[in-house]
Protein backbone atom coordinates (compact mmCIF):
# COMPACT_ATOMS: atom_id res chain seq x y z
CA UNK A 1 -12.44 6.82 -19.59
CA UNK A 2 -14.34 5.67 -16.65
CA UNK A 3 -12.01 4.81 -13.18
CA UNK A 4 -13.61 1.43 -13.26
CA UNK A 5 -11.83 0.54 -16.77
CA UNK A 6 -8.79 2.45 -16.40
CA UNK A 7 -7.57 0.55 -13.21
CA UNK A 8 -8.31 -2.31 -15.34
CA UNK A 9 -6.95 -1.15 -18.64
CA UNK A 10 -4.07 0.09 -17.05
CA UNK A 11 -2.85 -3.43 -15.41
CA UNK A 12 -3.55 -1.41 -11.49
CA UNK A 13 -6.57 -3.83 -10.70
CA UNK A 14 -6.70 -7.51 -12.24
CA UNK A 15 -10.56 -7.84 -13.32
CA UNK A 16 -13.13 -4.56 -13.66
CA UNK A 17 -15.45 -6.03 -11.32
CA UNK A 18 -12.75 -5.86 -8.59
CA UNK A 19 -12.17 -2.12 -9.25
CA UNK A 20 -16.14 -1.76 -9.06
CA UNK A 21 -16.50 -3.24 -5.50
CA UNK A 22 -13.45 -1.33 -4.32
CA UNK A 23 -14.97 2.02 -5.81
CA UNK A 24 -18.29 1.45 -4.02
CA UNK A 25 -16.79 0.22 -0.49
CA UNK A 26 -15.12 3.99 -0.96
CA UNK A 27 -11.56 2.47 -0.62
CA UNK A 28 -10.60 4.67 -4.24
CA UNK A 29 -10.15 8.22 -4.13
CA UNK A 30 -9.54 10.47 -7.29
CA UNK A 31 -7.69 13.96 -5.96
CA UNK A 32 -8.42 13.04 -2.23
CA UNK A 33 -12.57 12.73 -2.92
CA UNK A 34 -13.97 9.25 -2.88
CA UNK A 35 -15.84 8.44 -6.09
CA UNK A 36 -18.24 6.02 -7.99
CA UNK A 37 -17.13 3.75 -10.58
CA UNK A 38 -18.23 6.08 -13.26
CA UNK A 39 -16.45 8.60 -12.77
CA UNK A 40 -14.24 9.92 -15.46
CA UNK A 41 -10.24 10.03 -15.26
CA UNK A 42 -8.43 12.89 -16.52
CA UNK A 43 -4.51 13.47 -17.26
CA UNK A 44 -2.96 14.94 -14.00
CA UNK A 45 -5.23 13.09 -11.50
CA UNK A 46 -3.99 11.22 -8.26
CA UNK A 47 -5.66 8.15 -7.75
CA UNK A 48 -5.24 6.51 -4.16
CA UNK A 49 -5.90 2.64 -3.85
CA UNK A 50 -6.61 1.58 0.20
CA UNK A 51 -5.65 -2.10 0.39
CA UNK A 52 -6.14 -3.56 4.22
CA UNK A 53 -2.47 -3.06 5.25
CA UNK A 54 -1.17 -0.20 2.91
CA UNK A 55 -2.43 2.28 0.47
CA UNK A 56 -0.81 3.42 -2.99
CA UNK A 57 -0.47 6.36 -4.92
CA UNK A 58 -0.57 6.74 -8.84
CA UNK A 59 -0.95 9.65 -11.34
CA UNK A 60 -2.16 9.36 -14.38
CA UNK A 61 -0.07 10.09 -17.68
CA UNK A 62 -2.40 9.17 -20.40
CA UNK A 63 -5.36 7.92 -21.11
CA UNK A 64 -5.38 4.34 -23.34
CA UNK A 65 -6.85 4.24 -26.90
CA UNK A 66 -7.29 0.76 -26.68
CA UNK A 67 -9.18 -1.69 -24.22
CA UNK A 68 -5.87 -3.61 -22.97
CA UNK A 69 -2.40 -2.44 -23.18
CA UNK A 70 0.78 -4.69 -22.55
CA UNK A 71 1.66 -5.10 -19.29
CA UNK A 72 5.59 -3.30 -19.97
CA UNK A 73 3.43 -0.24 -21.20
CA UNK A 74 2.22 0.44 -17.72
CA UNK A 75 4.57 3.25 -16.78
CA UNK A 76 3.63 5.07 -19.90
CA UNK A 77 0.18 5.64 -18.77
CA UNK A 78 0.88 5.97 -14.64
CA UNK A 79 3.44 6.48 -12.67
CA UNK A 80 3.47 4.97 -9.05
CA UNK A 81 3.61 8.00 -6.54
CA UNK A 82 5.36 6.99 -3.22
């Protein structure tokens, strides 16, 4: 699945398009390497979000089968990294 749609998917980022612009302004990093949106996410990655004031950590647990997955699902698919 492609970053862009698993930050979305996932409940990380609210809207794709929001993922998108952060991905392309390089504030994303997969494994400590900046990346495009399409790049694909893999079990065991560390994805770091930059926001202006703080940065977090999350590593992925599964992939979703679905396009949306409830919101008390999160922690089955990432797990915040602090």
């Amino acid at each position: 699945m492609r970053i862009d749609k698993f930050l979305n998917t996932t409940n990380i980022l609210k809207r794709r398009t929001i993922a998108q612009d952060m991905l392309n302004n390089q504030l994303i990093s997969i494994n400590g390497v900046e990346v495009k949106p399409s790049r694909i996410v893999r079990i065991g990655d560390i994805i770091e979000i930059r926001f202006l004031e703080y940065s977090k950590k999350y590593e992925v647990l599964m992939i979703p089968e679905t396009k949306t997955i409830p919101k008390n699902k999160k922690q089955e698919y990432v797990r915040e990294i602090f």
